[in-house]
PDB file of N, CA and C in Angstrom:
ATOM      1  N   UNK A   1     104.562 182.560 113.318  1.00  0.00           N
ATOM      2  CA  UNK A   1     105.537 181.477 113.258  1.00  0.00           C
ATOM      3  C   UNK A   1     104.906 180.154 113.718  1.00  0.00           C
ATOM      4  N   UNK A   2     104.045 180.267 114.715  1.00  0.00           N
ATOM      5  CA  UNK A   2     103.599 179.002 115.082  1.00  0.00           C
ATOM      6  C   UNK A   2     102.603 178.519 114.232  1.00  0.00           C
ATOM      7  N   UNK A   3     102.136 179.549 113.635  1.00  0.00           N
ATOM      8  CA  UNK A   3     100.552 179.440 112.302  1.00  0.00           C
ATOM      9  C   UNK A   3     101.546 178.252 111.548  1.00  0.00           C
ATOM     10  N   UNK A   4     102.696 178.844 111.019  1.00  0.00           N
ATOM     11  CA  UNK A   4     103.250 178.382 109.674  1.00  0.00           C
ATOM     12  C   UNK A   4     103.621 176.517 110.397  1.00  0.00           C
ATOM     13  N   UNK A   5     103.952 176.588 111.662  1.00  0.00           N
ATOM     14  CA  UNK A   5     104.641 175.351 112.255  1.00  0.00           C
ATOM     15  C   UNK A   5     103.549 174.520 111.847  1.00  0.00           C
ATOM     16  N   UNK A   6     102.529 174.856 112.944  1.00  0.00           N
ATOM     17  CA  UNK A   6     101.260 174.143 112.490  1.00  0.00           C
ATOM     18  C   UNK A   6     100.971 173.648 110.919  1.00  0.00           C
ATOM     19  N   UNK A   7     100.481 174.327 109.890  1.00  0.00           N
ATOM     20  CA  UNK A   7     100.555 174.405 108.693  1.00  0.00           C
ATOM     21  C   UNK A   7     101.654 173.022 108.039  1.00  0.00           C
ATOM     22  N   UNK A   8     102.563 172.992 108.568  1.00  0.00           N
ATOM     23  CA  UNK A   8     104.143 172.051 107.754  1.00  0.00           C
ATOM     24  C   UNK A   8     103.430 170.986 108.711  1.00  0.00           C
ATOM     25  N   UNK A   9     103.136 170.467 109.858  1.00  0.00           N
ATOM     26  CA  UNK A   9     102.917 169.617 110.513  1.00  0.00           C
ATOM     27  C   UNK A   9     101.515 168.923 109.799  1.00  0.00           C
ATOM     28  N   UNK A  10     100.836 169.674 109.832  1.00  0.00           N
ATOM     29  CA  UNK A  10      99.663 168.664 108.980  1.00  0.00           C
ATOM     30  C   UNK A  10      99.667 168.516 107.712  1.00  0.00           C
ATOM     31  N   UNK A  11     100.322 169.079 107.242  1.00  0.00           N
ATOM     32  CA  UNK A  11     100.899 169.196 105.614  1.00  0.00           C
ATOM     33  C   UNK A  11     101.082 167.315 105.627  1.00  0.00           C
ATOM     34  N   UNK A  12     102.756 167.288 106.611  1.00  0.00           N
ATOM     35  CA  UNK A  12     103.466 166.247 106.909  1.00  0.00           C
ATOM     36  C   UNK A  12     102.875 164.863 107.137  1.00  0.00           C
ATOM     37  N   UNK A  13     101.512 165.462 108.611  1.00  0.00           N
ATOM     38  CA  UNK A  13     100.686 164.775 108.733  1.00  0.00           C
ATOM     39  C   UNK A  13      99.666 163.337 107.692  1.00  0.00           C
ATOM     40  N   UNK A  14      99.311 164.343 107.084  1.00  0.00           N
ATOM     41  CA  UNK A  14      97.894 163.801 106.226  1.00  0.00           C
ATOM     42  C   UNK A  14      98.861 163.757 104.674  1.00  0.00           C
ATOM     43  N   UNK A  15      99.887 163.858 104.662  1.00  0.00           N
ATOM     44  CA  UNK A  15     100.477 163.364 103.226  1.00  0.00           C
ATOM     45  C   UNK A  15     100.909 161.540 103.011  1.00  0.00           C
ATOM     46  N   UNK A  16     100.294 161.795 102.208  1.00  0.00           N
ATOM     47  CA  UNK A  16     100.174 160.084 101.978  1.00  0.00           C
ATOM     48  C   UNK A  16     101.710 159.356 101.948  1.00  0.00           C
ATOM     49  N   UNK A  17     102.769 159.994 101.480  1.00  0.00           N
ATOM     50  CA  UNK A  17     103.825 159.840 101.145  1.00  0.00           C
ATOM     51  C   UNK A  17     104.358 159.068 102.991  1.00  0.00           C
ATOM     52  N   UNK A  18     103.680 160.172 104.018  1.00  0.00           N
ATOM     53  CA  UNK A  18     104.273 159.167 105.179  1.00  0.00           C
ATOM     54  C   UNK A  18     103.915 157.986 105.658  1.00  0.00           C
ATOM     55  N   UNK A  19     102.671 157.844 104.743  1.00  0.00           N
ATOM     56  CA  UNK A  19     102.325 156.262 105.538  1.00  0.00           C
ATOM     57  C   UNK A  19     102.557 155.277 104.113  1.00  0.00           C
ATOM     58  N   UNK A  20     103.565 155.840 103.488  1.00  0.00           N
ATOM     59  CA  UNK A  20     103.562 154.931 102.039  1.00  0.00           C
ATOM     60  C   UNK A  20     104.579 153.630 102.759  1.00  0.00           C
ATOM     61  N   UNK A  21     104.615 152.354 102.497  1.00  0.00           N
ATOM     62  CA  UNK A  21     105.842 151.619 102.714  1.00  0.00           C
ATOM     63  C   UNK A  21     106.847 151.047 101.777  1.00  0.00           C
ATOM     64  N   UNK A  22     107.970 150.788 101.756  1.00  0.00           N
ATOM     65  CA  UNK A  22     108.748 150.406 101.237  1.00  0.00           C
ATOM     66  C   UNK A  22     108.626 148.810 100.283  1.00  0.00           C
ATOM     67  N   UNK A  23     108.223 148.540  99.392  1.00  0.00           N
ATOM     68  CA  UNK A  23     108.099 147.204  98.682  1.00  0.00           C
ATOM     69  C   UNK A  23     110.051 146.576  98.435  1.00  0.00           C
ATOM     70  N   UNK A  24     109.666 145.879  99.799  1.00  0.00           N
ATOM     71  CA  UNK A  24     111.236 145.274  99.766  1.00  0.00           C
ATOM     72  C   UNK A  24     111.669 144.633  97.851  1.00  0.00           C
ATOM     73  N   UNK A  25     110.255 143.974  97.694  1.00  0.00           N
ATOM     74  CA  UNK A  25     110.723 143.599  95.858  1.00  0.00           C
ATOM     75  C   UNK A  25     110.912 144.148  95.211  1.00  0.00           C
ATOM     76  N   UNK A  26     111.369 145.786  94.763  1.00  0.00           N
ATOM     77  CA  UNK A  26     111.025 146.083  94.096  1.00  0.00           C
ATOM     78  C   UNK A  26     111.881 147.616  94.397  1.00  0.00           C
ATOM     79  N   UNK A  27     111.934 147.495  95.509  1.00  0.00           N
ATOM     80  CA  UNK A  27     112.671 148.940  96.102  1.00  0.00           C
ATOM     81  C   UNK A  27     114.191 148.814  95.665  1.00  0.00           C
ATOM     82  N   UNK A  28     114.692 150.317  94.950  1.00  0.00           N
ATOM     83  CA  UNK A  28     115.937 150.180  95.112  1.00  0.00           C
ATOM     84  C   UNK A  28     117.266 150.493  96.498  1.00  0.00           C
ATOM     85  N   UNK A  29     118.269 150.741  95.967  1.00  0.00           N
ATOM     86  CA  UNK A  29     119.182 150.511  97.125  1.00  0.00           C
ATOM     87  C   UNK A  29     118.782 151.725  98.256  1.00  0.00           C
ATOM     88  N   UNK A  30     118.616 152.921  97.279  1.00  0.00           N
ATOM     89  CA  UNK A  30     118.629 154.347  97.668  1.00  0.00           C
ATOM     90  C   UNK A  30     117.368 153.881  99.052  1.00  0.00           C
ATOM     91  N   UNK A  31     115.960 153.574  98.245  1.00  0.00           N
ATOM     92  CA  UNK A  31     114.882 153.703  99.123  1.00  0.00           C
ATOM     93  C   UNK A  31     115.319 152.469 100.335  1.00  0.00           C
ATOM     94  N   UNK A  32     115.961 151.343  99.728  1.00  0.00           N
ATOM     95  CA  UNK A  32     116.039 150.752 101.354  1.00  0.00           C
ATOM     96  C   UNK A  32     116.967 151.178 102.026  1.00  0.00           C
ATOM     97  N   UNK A  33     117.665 151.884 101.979  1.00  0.00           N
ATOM     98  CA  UNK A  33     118.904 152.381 102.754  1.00  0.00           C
ATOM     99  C   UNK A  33     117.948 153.935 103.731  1.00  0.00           C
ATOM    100  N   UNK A  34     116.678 154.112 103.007  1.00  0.00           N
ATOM    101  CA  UNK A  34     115.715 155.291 103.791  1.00  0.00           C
ATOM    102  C   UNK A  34     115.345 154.697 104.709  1.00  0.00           C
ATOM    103  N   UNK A  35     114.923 153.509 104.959  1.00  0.00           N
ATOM    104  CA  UNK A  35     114.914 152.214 106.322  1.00  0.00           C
ATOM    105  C   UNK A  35     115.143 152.869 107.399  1.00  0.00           C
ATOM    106  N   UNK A  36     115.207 153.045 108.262  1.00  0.00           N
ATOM    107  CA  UNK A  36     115.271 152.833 109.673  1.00  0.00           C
ATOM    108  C   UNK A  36     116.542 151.755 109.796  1.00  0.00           C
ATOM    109  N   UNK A  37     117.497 151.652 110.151  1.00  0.00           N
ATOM    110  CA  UNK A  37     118.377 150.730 110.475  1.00  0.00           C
ATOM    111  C   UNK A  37     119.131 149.825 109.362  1.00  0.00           C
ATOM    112  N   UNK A  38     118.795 150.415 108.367  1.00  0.00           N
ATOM    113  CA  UNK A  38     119.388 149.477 106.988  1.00  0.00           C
ATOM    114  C   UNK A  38     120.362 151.169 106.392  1.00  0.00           C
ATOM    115  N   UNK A  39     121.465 150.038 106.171  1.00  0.00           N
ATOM    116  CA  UNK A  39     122.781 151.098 105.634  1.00  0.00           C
ATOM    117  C   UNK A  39     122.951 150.367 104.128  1.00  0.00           C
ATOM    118  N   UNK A  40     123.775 151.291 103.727  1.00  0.00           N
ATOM    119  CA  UNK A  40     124.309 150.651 102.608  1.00  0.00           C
ATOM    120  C   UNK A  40     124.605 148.623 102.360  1.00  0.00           C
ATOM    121  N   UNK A  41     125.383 148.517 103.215  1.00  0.00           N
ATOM    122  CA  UNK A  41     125.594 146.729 103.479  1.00  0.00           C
ATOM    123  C   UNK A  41     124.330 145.619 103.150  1.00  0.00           C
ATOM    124  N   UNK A  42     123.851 146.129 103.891  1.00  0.00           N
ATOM    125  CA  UNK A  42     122.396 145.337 104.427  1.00  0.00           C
ATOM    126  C   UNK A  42     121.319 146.034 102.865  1.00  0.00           C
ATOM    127  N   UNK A  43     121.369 147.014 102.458  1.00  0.00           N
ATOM    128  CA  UNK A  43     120.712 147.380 101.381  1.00  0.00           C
ATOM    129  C   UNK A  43     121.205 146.291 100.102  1.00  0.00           C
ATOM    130  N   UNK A  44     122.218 146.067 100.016  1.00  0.00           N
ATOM    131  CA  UNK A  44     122.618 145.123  98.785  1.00  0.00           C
ATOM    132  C   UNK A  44     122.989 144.270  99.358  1.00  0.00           C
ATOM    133  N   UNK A  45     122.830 143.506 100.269  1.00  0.00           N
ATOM    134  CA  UNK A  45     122.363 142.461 100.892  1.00  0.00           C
ATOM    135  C   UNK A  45     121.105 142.012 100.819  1.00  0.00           C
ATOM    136  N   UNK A  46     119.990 142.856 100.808  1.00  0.00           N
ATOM    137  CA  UNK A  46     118.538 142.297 100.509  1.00  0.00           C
ATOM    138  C   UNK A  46     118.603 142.500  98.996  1.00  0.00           C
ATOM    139  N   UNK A  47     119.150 143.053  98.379  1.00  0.00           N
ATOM    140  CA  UNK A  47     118.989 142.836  96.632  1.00  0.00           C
ATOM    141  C   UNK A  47     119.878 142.149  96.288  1.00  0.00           C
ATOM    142  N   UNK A  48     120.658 141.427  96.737  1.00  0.00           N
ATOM    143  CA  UNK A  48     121.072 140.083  96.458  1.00  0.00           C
ATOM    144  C   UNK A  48     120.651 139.156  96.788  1.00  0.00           C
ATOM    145  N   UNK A  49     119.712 139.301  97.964  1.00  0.00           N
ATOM    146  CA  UNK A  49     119.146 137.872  98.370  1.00  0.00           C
ATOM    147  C   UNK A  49     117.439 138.437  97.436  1.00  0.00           C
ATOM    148  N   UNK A  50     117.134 139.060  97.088  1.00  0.00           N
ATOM    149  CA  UNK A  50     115.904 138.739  96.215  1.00  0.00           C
ATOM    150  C   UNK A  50     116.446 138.039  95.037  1.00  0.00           C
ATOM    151  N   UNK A  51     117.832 138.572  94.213  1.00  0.00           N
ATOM    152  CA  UNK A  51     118.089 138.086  93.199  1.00  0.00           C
ATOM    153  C   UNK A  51     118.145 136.620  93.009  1.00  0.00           C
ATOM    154  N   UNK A  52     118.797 136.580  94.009  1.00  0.00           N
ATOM    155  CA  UNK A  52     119.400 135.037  94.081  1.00  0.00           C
ATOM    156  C   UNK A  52     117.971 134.047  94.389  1.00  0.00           C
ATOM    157  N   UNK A  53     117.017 134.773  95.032  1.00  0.00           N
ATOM    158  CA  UNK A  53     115.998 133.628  95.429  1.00  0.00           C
ATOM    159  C   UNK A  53     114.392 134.039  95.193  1.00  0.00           C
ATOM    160  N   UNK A  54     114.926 135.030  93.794  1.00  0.00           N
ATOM    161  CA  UNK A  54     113.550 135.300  93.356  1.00  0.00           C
ATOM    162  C   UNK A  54     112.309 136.082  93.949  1.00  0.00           C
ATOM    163  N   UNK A  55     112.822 136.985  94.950  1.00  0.00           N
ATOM    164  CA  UNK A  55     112.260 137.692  95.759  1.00  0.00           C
ATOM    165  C   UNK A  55     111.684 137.350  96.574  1.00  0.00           C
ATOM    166  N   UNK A  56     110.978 138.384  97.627  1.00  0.00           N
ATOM    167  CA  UNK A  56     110.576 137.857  99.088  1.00  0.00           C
ATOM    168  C   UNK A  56     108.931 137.259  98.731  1.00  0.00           C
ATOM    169  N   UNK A  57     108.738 136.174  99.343  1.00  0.00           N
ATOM    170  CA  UNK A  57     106.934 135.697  99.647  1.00  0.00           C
ATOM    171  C   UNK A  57     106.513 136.112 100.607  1.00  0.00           C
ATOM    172  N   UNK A  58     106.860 136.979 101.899  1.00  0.00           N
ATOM    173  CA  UNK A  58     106.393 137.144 103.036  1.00  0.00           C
ATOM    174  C   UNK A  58     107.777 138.259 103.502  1.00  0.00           C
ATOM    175  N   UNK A  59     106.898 139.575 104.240  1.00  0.00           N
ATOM    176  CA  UNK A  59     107.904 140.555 104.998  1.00  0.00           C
ATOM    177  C   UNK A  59     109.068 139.471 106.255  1.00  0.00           C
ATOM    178  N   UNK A  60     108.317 138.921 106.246  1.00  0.00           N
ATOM    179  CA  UNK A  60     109.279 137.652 107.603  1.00  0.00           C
ATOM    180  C   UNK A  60     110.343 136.864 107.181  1.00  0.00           C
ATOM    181  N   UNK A  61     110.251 136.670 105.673  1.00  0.00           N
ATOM    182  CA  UNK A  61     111.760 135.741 104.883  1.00  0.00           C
ATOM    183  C   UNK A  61     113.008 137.663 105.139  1.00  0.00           C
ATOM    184  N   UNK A  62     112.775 138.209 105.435  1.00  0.00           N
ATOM    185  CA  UNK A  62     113.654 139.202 105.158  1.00  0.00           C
ATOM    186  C   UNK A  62     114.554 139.063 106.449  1.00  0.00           C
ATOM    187  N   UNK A  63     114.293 137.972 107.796  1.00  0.00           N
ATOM    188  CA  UNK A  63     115.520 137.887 108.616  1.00  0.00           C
ATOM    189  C   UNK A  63     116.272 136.397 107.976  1.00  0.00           C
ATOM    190  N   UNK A  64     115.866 136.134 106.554  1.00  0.00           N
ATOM    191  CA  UNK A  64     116.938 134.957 106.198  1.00  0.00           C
ATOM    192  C   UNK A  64     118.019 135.857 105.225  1.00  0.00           C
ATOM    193  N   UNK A  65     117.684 137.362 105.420  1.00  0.00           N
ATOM    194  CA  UNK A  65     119.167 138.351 104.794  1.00  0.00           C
ATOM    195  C   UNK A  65     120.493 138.123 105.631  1.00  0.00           C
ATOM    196  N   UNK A  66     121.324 137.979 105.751  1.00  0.00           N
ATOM    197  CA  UNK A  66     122.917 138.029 106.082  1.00  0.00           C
ATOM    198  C   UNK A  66     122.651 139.754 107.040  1.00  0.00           C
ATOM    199  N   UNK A  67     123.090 139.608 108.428  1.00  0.00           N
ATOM    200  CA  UNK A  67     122.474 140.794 109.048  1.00  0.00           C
ATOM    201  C   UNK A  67     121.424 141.106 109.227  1.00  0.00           C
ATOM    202  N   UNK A  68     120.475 140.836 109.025  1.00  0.00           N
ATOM    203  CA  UNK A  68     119.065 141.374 109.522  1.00  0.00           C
ATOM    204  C   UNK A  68     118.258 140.388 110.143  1.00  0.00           C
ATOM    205  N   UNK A  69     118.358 140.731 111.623  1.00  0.00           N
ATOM    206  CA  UNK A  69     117.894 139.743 112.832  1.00  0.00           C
ATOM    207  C   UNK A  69     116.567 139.506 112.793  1.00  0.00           C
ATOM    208  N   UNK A  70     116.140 139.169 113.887  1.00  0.00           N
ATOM    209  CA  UNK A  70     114.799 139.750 114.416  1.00  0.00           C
ATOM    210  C   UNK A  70     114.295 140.911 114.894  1.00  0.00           C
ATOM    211  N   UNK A  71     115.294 141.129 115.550  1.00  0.00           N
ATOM    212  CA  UNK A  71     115.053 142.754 116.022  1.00  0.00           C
ATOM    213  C   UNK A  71     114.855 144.134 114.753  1.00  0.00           C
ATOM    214  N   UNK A  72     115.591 143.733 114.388  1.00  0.00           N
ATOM    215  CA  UNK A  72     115.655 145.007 112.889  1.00  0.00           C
ATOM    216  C   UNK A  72     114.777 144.212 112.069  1.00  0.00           C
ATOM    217  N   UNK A  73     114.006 142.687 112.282  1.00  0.00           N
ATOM    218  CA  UNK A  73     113.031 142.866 111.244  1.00  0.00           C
ATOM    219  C   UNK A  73     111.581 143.748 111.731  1.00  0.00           C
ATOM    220  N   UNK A  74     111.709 143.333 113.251  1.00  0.00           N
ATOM    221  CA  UNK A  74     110.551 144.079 114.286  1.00  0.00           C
ATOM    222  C   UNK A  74     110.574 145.582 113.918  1.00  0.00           C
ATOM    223  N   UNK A  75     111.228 145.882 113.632  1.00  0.00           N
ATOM    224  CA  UNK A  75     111.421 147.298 113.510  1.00  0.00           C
ATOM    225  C   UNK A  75     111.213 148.105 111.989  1.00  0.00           C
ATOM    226  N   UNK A  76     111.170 146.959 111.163  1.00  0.00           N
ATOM    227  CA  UNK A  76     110.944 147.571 110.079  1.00  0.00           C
ATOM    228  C   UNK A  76     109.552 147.183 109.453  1.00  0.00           C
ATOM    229  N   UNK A  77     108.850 145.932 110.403  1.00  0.00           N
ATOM    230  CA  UNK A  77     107.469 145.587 109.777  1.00  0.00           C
ATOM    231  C   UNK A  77     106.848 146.748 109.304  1.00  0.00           C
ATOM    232  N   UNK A  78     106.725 148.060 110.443  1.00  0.00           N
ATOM    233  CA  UNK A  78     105.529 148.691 109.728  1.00  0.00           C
ATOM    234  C   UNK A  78     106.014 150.003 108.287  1.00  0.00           C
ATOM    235  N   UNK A  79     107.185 149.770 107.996  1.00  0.00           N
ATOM    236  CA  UNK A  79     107.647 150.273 106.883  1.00  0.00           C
ATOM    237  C   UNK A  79     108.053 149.961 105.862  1.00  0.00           C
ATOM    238  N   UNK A  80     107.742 148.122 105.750  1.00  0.00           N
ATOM    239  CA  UNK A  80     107.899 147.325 104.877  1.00  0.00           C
ATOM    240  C   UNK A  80     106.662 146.533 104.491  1.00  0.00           C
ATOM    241  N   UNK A  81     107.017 146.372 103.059  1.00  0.00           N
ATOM    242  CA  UNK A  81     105.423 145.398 102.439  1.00  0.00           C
ATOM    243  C   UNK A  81     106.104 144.565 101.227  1.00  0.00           C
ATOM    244  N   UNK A  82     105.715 143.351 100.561  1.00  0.00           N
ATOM    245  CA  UNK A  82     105.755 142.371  99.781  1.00  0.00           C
ATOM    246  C   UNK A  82     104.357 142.643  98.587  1.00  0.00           C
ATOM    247  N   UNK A  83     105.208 143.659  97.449  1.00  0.00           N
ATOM    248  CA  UNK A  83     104.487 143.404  96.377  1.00  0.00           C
ATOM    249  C   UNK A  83     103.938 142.473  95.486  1.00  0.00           C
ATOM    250  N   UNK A  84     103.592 142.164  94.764  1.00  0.00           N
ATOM    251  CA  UNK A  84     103.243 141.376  93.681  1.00  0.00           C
ATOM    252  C   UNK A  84     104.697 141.340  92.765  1.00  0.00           C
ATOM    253  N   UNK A  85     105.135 139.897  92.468  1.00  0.00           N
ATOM    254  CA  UNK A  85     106.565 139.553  92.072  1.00  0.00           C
ATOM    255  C   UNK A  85     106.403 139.778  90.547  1.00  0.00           C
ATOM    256  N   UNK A  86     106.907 140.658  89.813  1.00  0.00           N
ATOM    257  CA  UNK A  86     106.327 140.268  88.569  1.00  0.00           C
ATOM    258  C   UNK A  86     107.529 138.811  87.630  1.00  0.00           C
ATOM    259  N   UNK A  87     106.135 138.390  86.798  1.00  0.00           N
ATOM    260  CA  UNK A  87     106.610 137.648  86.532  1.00  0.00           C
ATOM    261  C   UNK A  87     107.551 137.271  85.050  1.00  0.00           C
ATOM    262  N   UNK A  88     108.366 136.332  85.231  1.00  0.00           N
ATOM    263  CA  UNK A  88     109.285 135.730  84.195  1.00  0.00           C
ATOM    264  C   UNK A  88     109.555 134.700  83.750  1.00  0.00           C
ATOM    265  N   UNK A  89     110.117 134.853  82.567  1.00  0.00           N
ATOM    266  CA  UNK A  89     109.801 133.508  81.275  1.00  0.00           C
ATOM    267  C   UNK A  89     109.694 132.273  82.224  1.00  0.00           C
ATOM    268  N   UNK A  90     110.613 132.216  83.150  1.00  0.00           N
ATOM    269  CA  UNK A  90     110.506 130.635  83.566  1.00  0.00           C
ATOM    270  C   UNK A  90     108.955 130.789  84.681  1.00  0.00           C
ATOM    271  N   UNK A  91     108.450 131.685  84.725  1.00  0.00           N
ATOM    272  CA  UNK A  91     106.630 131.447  85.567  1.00  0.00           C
ATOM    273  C   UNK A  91     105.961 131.055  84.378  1.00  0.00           C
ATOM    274  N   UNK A  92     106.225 131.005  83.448  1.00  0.00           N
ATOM    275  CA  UNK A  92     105.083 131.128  82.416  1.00  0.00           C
ATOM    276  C   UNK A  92     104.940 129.659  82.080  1.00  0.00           C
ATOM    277  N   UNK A  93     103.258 129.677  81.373  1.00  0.00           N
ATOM    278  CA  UNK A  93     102.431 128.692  82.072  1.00  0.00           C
ATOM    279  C   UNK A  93     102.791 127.609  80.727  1.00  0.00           C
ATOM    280  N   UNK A  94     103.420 126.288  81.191  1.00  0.00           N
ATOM    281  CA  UNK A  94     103.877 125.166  80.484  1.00  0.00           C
ATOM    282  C   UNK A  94     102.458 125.157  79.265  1.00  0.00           C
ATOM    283  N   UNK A  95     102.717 124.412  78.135  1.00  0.00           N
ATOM    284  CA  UNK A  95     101.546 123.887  77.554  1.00  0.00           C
ATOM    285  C   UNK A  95     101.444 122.538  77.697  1.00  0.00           C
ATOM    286  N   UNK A  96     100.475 121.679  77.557  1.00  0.00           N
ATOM    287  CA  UNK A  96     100.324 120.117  77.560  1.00  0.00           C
ATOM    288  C   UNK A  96     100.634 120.354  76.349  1.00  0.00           C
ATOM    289  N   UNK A  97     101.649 119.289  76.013  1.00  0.00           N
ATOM    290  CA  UNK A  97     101.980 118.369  75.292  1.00  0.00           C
ATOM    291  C   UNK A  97     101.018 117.577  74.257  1.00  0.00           C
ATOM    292  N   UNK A  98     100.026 116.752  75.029  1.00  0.00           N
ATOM    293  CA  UNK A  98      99.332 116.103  74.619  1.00  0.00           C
ATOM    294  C   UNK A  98      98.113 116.166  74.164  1.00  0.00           C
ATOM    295  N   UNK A  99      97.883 117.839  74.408  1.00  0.00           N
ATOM    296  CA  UNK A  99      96.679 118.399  73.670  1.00  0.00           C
ATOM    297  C   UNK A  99      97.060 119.690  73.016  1.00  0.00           C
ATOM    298  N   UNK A 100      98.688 119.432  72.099  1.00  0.00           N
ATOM    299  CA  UNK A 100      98.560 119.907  70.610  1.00  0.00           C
ATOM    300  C   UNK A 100      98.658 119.814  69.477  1.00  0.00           C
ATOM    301  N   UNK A 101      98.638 120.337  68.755  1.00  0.00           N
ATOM    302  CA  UNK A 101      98.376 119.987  67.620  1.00  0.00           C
ATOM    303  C   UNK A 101      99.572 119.534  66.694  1.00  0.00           C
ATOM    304  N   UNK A 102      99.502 118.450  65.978  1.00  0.00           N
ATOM    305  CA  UNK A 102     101.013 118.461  65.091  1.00  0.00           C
ATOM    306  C   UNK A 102     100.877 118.625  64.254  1.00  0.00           C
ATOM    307  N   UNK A 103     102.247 119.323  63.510  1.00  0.00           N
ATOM    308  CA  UNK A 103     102.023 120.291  62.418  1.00  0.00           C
ATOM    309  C   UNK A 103     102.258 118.873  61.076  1.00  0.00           C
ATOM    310  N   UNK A 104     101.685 119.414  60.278  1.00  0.00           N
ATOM    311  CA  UNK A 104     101.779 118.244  59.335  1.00  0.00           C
ATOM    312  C   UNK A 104     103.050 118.125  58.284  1.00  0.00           C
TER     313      UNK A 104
END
């Protein structure tokens, strides 16, 4: 019994899955509500405030959520990370004007 304890513990250990973190951009409700201190409320509370403001630039804009202090951001640094935002029509890269071509 203790063989097998052992065994599930380093299993647990060395599985990548526990040191994976949460990409606040990108995570849905389910995975941020797996948080540490984030419930349902505060879960669609941060996916409304990405919506509305185009997602997070830094794990630290996440105490400008409605409910989530300082303290619960301290607490979630090391289970939170800021992916790469992907991007949309309005990122995309203007053309000059003045170096194209007119159609005849």
């Amino acid at each position: 019994m203790r063989y097998m304890f052992l065994v599930y513990l380093m299993l647990l250990v060395l599985s990548p899955a526990a040191y994976a973190t949460v990409d606040i951009n990108t995570a849905s409700q389910a995975e941020l509500e797996s948080l540490n201190g984030i419930g349902p409320a505060k879960a669609q509370a941060i996916i409304e405030y990405r919506k509305k403001n185009g997602g997070f630039k830094t794990v630290d804009e996440l105490d400008q959520v409605p409910g989530i202090g300082q303290a619960t951001l301290t607490n979630l640094k090391k289970d939170i990370s800021v992916g790469s935002k992907k991007a949309t029509p309005s990122d995309a890269v203007k053309t000059d004007k003045t170096t194209e071509k007119k159609k005849p």
